[in-house]
PDB file of N, CA and C in Angstrom:
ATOM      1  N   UNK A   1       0.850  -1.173   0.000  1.00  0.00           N
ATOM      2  CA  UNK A   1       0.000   0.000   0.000  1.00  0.00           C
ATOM      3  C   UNK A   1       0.900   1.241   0.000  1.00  0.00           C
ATOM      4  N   UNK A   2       0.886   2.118  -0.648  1.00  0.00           N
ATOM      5  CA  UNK A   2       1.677   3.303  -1.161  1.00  0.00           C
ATOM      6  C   UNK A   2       1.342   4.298   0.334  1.00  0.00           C
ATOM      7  N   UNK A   3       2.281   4.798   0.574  1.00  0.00           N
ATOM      8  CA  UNK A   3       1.903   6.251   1.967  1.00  0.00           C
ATOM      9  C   UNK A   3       0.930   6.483   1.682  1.00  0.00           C
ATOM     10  N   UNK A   4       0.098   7.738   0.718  1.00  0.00           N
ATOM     11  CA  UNK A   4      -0.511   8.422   0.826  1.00  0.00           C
ATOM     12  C   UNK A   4      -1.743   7.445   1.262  1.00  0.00           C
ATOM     13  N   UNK A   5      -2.505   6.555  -0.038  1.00  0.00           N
ATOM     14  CA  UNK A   5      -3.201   5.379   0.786  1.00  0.00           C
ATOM     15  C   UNK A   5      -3.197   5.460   2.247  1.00  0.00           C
ATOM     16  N   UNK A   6      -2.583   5.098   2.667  1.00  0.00           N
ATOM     17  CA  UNK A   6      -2.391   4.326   4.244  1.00  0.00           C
ATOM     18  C   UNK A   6      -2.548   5.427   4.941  1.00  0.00           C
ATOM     19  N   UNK A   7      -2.278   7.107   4.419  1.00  0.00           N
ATOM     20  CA  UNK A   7      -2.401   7.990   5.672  1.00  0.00           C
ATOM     21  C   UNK A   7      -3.619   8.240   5.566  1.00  0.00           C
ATOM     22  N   UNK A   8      -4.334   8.834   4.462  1.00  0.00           N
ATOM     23  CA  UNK A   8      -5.687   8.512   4.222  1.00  0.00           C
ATOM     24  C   UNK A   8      -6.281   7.662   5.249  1.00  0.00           C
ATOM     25  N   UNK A   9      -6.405   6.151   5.353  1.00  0.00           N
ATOM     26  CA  UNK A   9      -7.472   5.033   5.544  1.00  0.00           C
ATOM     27  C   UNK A   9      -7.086   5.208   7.160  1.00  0.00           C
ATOM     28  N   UNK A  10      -5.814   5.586   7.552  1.00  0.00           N
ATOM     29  CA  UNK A  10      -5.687   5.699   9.305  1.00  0.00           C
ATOM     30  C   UNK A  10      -6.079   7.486   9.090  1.00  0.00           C
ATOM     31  N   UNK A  11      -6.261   8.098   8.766  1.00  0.00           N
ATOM     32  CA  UNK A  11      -6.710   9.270   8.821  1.00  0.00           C
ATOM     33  C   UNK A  11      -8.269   9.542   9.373  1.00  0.00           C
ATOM     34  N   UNK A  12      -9.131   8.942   8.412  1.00  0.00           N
ATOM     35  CA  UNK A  12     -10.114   9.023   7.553  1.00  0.00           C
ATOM     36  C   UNK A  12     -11.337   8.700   9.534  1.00  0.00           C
ATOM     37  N   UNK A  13     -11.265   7.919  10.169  1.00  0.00           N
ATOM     38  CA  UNK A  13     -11.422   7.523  11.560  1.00  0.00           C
ATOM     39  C   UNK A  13     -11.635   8.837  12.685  1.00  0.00           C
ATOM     40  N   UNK A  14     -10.505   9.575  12.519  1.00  0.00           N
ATOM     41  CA  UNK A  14     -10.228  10.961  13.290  1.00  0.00           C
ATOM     42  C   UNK A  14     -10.585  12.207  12.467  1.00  0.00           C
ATOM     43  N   UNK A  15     -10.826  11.760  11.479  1.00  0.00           N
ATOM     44  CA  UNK A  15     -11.405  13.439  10.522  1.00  0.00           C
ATOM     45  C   UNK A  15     -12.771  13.228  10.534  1.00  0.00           C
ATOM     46  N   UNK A  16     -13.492  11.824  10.207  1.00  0.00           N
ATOM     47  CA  UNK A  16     -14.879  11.794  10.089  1.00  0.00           C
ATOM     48  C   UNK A  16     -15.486  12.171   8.443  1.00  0.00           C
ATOM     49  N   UNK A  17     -16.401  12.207   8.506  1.00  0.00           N
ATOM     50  CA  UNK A  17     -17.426  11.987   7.000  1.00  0.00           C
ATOM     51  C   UNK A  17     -16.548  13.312   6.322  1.00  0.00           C
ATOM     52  N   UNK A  18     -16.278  13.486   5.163  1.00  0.00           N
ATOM     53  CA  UNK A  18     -16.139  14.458   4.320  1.00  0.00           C
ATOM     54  C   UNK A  18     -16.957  14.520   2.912  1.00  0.00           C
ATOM     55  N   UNK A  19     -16.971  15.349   2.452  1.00  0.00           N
ATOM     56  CA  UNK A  19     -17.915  15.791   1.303  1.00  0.00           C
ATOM     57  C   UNK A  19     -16.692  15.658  -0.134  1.00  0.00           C
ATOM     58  N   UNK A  20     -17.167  15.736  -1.491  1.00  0.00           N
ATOM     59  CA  UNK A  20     -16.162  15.098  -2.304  1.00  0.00           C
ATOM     60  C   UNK A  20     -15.647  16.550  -2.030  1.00  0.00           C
ATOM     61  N   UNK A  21     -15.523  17.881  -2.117  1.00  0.00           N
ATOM     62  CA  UNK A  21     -14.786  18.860  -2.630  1.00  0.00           C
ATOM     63  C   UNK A  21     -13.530  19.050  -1.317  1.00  0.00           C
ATOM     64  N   UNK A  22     -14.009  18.423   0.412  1.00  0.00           N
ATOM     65  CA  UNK A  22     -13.434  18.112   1.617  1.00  0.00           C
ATOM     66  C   UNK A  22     -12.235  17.346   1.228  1.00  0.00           C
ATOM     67  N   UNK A  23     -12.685  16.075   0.427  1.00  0.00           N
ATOM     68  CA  UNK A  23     -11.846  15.053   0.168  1.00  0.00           C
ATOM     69  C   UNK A  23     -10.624  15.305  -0.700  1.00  0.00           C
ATOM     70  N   UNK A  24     -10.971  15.971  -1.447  1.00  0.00           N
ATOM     71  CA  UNK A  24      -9.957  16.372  -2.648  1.00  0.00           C
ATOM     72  C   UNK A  24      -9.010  17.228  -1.860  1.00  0.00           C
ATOM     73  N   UNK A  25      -9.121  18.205  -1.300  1.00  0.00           N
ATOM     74  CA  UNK A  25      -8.510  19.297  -0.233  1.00  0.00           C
ATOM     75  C   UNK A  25      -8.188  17.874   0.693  1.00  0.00           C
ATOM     76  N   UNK A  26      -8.533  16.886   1.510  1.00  0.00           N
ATOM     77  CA  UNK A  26      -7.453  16.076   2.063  1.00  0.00           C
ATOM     78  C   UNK A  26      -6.656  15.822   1.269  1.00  0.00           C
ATOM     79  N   UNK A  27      -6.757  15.231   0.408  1.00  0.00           N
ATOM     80  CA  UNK A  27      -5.775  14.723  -0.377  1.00  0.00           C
ATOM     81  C   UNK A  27      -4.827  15.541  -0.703  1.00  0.00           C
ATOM     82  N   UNK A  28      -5.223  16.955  -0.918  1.00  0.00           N
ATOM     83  CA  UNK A  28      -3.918  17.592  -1.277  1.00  0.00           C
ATOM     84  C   UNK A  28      -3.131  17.996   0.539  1.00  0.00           C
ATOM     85  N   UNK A  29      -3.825  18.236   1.135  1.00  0.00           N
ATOM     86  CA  UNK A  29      -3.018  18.202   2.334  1.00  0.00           C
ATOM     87  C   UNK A  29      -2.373  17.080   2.937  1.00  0.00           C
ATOM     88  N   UNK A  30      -2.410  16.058   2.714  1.00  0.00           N
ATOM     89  CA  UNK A  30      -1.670  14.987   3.106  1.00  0.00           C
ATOM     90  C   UNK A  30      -0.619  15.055   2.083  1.00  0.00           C
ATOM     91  N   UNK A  31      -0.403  15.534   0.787  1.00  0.00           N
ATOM     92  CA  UNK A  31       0.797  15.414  -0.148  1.00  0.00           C
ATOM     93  C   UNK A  31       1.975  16.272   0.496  1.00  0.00           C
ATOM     94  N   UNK A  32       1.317  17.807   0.754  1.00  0.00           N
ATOM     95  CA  UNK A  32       1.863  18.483   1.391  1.00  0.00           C
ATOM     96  C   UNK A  32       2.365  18.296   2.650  1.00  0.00           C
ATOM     97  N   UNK A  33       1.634  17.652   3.754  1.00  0.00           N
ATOM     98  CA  UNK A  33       2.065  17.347   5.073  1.00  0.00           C
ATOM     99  C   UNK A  33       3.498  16.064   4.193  1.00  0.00           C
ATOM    100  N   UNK A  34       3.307  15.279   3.544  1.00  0.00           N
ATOM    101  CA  UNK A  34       4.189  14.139   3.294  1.00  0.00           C
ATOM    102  C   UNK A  34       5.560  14.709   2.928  1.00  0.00           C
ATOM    103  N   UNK A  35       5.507  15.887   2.171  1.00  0.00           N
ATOM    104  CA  UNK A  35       6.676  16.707   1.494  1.00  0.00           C
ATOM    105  C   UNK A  35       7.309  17.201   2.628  1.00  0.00           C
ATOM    106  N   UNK A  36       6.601  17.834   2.951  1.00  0.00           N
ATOM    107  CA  UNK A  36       6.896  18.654   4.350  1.00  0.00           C
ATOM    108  C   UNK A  36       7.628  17.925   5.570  1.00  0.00           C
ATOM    109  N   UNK A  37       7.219  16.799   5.689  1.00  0.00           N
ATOM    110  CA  UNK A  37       8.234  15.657   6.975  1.00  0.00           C
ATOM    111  C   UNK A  37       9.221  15.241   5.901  1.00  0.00           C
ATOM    112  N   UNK A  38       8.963  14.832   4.597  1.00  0.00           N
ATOM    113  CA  UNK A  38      10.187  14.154   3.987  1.00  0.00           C
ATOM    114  C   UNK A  38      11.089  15.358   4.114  1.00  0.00           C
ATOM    115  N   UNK A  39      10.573  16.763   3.437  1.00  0.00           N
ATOM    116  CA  UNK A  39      12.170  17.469   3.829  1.00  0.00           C
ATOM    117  C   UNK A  39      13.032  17.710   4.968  1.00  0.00           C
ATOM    118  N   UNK A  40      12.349  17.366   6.676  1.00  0.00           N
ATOM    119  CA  UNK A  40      12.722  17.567   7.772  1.00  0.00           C
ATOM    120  C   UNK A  40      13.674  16.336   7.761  1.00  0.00           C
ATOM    121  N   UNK A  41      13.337  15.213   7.227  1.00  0.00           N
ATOM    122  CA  UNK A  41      14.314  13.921   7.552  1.00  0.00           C
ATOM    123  C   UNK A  41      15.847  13.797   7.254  1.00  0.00           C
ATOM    124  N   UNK A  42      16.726  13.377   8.253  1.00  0.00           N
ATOM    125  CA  UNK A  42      17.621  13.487   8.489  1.00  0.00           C
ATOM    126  C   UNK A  42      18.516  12.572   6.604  1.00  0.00           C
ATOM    127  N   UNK A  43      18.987  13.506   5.764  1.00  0.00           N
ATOM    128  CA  UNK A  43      19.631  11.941   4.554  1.00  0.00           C
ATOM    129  C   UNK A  43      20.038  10.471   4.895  1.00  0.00           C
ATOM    130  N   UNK A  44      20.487  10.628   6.257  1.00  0.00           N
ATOM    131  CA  UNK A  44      21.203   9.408   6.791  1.00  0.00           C
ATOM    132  C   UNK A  44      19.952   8.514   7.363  1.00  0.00           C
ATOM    133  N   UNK A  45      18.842   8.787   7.452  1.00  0.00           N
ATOM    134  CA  UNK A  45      17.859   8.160   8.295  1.00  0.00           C
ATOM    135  C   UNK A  45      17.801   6.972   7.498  1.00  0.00           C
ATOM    136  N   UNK A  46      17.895   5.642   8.555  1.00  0.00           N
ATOM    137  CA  UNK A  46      17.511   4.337   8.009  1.00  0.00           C
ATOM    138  C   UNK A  46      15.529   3.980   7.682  1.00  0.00           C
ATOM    139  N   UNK A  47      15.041   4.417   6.672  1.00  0.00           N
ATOM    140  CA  UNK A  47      13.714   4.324   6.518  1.00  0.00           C
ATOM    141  C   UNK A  47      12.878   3.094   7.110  1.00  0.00           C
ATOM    142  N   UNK A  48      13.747   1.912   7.436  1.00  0.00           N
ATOM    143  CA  UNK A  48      12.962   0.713   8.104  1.00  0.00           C
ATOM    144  C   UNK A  48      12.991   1.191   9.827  1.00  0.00           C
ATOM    145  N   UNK A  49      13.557   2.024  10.183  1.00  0.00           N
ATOM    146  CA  UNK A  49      13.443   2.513  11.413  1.00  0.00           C
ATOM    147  C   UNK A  49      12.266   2.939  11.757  1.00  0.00           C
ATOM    148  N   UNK A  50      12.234   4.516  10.460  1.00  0.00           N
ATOM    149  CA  UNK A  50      11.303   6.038  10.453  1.00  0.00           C
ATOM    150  C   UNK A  50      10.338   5.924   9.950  1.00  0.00           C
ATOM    151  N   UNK A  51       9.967   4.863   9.304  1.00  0.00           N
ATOM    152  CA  UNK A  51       8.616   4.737   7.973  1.00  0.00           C
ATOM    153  C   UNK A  51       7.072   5.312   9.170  1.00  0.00           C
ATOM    154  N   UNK A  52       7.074   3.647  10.097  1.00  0.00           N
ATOM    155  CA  UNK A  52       6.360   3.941  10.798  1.00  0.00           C
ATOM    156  C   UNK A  52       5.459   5.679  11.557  1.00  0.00           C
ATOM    157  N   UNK A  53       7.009   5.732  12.154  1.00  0.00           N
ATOM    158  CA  UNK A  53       6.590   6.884  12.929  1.00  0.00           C
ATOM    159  C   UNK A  53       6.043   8.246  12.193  1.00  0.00           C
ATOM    160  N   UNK A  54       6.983   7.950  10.533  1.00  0.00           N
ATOM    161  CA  UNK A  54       7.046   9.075   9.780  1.00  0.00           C
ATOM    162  C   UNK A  54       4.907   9.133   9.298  1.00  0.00           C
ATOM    163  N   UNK A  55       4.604   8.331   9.103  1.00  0.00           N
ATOM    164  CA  UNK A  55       3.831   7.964   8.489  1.00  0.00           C
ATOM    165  C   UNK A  55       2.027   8.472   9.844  1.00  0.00           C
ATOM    166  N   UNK A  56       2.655   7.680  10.699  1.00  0.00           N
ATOM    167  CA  UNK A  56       1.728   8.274  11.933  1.00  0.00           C
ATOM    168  C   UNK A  56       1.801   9.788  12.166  1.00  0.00           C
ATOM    169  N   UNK A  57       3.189  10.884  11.960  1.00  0.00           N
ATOM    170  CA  UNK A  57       3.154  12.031  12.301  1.00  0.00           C
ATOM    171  C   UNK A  57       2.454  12.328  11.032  1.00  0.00           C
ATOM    172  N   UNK A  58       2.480  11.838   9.483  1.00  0.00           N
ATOM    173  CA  UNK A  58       2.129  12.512   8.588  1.00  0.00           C
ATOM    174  C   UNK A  58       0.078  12.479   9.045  1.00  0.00           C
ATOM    175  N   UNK A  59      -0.230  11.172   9.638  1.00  0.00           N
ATOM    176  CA  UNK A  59      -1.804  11.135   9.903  1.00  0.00           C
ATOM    177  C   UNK A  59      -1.913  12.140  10.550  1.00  0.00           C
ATOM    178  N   UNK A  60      -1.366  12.555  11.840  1.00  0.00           N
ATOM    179  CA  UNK A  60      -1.502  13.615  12.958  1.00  0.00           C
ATOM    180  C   UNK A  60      -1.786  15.094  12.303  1.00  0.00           C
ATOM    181  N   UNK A  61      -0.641  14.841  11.791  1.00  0.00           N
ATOM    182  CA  UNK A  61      -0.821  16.563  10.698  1.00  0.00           C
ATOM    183  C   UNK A  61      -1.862  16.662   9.644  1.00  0.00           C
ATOM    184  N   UNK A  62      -1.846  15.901   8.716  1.00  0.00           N
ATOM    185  CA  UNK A  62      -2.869  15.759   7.952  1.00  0.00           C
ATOM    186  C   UNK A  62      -4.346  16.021   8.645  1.00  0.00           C
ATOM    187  N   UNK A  63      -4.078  15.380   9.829  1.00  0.00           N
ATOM    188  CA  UNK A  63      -5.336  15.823  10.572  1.00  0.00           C
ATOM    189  C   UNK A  63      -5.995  17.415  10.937  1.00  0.00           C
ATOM    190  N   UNK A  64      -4.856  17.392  11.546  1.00  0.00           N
ATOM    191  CA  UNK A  64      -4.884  18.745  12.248  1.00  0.00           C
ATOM    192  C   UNK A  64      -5.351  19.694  11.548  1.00  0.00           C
ATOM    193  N   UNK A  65      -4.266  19.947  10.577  1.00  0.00           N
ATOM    194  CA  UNK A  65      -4.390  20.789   9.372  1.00  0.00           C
ATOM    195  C   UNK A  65      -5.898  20.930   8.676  1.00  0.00           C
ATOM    196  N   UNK A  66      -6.384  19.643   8.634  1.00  0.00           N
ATOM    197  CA  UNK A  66      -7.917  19.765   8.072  1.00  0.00           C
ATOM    198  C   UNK A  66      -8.278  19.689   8.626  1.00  0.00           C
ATOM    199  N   UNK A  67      -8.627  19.979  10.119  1.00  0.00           N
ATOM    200  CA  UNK A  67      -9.574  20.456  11.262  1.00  0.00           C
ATOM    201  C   UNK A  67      -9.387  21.684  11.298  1.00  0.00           C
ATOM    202  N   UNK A  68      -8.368  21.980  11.159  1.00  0.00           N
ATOM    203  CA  UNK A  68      -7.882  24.065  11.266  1.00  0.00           C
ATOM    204  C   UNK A  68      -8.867  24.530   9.921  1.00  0.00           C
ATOM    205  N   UNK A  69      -8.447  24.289   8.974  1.00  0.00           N
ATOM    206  CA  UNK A  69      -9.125  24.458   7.905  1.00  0.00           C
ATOM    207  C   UNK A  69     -10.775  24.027   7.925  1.00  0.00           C
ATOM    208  N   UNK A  70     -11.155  23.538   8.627  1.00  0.00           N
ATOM    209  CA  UNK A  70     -12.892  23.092   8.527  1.00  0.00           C
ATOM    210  C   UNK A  70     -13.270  23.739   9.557  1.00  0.00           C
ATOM    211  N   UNK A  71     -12.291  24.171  10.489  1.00  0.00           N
ATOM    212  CA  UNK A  71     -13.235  24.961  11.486  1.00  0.00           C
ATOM    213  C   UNK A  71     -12.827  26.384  11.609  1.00  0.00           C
ATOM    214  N   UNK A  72     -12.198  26.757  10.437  1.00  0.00           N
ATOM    215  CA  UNK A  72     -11.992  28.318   9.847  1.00  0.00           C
ATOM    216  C   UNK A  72     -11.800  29.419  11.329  1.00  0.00           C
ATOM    217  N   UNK A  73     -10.724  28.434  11.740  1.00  0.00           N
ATOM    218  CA  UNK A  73     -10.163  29.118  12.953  1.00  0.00           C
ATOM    219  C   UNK A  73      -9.657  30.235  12.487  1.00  0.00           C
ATOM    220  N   UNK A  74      -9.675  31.400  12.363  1.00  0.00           N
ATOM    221  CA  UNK A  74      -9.450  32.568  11.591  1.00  0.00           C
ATOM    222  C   UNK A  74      -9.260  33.368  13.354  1.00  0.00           C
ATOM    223  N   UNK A  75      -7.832  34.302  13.101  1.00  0.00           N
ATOM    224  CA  UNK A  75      -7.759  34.744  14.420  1.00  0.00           C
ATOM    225  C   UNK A  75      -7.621  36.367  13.769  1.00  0.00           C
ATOM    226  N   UNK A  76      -7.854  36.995  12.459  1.00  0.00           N
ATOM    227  CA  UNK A  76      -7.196  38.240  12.200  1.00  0.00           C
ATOM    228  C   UNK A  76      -8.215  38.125  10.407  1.00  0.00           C
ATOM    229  N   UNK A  77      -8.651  39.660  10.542  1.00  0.00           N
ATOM    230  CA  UNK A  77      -9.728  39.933   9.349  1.00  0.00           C
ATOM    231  C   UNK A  77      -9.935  41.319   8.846  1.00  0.00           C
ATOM    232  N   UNK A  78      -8.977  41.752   7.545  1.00  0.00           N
ATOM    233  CA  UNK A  78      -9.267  42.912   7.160  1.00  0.00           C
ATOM    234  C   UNK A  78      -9.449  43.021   5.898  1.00  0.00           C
ATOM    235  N   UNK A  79     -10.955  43.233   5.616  1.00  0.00           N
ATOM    236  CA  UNK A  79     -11.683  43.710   4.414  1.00  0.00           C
ATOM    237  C   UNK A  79     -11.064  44.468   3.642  1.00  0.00           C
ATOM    238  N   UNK A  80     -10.387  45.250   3.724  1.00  0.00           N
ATOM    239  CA  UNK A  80      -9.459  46.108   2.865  1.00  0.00           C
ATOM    240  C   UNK A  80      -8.746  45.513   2.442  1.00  0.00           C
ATOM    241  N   UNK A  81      -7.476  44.901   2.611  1.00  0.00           N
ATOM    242  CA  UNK A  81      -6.356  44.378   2.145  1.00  0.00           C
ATOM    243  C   UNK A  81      -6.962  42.776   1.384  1.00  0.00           C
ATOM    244  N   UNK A  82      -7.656  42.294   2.467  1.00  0.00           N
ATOM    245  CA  UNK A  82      -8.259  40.768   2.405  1.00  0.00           C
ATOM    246  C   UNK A  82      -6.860  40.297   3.377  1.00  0.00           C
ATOM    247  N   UNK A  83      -6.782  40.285   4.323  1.00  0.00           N
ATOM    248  CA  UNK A  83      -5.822  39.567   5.487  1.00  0.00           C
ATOM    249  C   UNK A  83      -6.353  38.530   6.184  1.00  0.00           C
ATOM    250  N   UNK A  84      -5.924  37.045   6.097  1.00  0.00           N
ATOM    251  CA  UNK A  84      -6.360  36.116   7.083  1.00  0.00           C
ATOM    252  C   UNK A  84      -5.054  35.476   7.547  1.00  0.00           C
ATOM    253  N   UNK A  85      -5.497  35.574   9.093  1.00  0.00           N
ATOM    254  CA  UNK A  85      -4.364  34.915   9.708  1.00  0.00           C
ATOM    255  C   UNK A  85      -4.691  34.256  10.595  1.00  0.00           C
ATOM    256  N   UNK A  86      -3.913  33.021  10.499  1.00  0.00           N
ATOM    257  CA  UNK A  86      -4.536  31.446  11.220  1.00  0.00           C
ATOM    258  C   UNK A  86      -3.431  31.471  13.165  1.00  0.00           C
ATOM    259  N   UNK A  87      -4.313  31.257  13.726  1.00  0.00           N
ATOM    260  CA  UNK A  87      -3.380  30.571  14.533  1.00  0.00           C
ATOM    261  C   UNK A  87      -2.330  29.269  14.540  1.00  0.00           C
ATOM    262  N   UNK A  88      -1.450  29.447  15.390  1.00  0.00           N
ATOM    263  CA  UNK A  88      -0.084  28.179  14.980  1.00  0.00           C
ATOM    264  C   UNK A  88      -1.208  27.510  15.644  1.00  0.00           C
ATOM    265  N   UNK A  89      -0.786  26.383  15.166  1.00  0.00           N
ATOM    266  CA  UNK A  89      -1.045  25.100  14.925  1.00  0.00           C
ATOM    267  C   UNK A  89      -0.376  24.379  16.239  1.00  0.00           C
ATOM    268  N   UNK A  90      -1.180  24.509  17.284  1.00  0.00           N
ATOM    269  CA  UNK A  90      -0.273  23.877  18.377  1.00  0.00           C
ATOM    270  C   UNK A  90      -1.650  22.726  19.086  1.00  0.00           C
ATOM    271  N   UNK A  91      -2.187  21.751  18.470  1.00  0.00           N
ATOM    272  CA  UNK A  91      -2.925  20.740  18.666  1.00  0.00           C
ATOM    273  C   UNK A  91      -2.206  20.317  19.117  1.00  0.00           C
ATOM    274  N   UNK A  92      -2.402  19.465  20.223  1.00  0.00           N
ATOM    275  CA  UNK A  92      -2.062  18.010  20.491  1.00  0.00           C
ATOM    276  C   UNK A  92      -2.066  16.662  19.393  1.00  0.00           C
ATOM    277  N   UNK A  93      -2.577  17.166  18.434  1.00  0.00           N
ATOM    278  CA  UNK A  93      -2.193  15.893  17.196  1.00  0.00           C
ATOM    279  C   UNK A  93      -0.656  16.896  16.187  1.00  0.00           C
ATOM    280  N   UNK A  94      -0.431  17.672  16.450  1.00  0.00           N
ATOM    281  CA  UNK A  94       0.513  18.382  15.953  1.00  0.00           C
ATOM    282  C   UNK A  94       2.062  18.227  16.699  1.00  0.00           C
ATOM    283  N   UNK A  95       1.528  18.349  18.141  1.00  0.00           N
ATOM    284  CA  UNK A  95       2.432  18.789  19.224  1.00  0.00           C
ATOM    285  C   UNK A  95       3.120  16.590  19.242  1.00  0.00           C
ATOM    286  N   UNK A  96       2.492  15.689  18.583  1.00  0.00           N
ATOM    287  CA  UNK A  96       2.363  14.622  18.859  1.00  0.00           C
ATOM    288  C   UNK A  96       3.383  14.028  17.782  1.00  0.00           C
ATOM    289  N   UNK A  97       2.945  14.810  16.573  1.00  0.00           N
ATOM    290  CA  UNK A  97       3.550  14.308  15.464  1.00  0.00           C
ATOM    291  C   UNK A  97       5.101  15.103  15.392  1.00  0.00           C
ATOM    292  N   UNK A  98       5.416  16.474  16.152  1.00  0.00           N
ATOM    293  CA  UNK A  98       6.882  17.138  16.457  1.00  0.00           C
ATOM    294  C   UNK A  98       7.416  15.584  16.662  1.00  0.00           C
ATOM    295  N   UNK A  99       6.970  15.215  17.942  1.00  0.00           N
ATOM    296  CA  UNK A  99       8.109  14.388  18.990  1.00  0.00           C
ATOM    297  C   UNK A  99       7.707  13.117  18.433  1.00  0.00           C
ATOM    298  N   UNK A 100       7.355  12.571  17.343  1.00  0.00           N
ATOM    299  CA  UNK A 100       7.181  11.470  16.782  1.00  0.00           C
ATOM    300  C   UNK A 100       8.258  11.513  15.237  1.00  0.00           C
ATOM    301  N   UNK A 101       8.793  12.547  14.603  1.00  0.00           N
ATOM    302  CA  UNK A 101       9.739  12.738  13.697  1.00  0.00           C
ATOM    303  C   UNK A 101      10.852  13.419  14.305  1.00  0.00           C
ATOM    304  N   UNK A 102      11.012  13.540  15.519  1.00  0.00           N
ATOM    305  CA  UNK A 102      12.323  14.572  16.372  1.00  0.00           C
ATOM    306  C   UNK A 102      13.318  13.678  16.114  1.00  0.00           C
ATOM    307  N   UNK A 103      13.156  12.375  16.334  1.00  0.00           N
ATOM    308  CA  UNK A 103      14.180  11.701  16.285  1.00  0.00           C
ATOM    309  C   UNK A 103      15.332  11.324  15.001  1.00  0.00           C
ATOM    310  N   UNK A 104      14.582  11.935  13.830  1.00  0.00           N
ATOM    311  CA  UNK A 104      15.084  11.543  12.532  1.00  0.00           C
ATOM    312  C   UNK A 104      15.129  13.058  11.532  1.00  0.00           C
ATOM    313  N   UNK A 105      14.864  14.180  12.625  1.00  0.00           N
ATOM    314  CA  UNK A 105      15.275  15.473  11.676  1.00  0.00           C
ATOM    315  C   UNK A 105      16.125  15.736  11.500  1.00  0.00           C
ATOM    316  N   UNK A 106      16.595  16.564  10.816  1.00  0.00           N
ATOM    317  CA  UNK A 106      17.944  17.350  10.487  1.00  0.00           C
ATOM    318  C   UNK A 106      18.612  18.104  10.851  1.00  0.00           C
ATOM    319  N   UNK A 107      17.480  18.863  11.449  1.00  0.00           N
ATOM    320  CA  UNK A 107      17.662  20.180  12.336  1.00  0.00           C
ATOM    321  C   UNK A 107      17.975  19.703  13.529  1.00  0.00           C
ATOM    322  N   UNK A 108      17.581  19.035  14.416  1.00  0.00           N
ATOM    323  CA  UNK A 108      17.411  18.646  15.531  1.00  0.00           C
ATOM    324  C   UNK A 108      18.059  17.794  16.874  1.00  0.00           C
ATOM    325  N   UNK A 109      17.533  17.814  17.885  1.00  0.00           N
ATOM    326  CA  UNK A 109      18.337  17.000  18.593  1.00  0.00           C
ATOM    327  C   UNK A 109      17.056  16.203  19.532  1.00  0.00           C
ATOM    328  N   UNK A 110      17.081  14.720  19.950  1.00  0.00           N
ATOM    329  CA  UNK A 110      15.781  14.381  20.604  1.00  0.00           C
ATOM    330  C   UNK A 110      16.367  13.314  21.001  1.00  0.00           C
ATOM    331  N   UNK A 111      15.869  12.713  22.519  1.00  0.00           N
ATOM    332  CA  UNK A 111      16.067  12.142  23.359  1.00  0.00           C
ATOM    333  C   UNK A 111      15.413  10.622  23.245  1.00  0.00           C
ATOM    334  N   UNK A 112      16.001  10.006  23.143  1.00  0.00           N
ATOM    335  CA  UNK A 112      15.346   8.916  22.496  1.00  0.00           C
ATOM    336  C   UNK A 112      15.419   7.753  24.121  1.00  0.00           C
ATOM    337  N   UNK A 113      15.890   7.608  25.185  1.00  0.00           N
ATOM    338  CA  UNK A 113      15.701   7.043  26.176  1.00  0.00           C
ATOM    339  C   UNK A 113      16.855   6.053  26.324  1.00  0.00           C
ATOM    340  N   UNK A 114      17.401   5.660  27.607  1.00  0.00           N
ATOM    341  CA  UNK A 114      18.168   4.416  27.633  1.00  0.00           C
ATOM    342  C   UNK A 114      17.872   3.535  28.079  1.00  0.00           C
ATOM    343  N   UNK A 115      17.901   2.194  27.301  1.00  0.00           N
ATOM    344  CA  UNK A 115      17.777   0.950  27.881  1.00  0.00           C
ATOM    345  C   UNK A 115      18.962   0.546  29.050  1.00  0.00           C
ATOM    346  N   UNK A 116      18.181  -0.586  30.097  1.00  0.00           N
ATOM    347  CA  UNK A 116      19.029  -1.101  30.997  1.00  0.00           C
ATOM    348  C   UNK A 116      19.109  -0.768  32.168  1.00  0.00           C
TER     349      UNK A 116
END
């Protein structure tokens, strides 16, 4: 089963019913959420490690993102210019999917625990 598939069908549970024009807009936000973690990943990352986790942070976001967007959380509105400005994105399905790809970014440094 190809990523996008699979983030979809574990997605699809936590987003709930969508309408076809909803669906199409998932779909493009899950491409984007997918681009978006692949560029954070470390070149050296062993993918039989990261797939998993990569794949669960991409559901989390994918989520999020189309809950922000369906519930037109809009924090800033000016008719003149046309200005919309979203609040960050600090869900707990967001805040979930950080520390679920920390371990395999580029940028980064994350605590991964010791055995023994």
């Amino acid at each position: 089963m190809n990523a996008h598939l699979q983030i979809m069908n574990l997605a699809m549970p936590l987003i709930g019913t969508l309408n076809q024009a909803q669906g199409a807009l998932f779909s493009a936000v899950i491409d984007a959420v997918q681009e978006e973690i692949t560029a954070q990943v470390r070149p050296d990352a062993d993918p039989t490690q990261c797939d998993d986790s990569l794949v669960l942070a991409a559901v989390l976001l994918s989520v999020s993102a189309m809950r922000k967007l369906m519930d037109s959380d809009i924090s800033d509105f000016t008719a003149g210019t046309l200005k919309v400005g979203l609040r960050d994105d600090r869900s707990a399905y967001a805040q979930m999917a950080e520390r679920l790809i920390a371990p395999w970014r580029a940028d980064g440094f994350a605590f991964r625990g010791v055995s023994g």
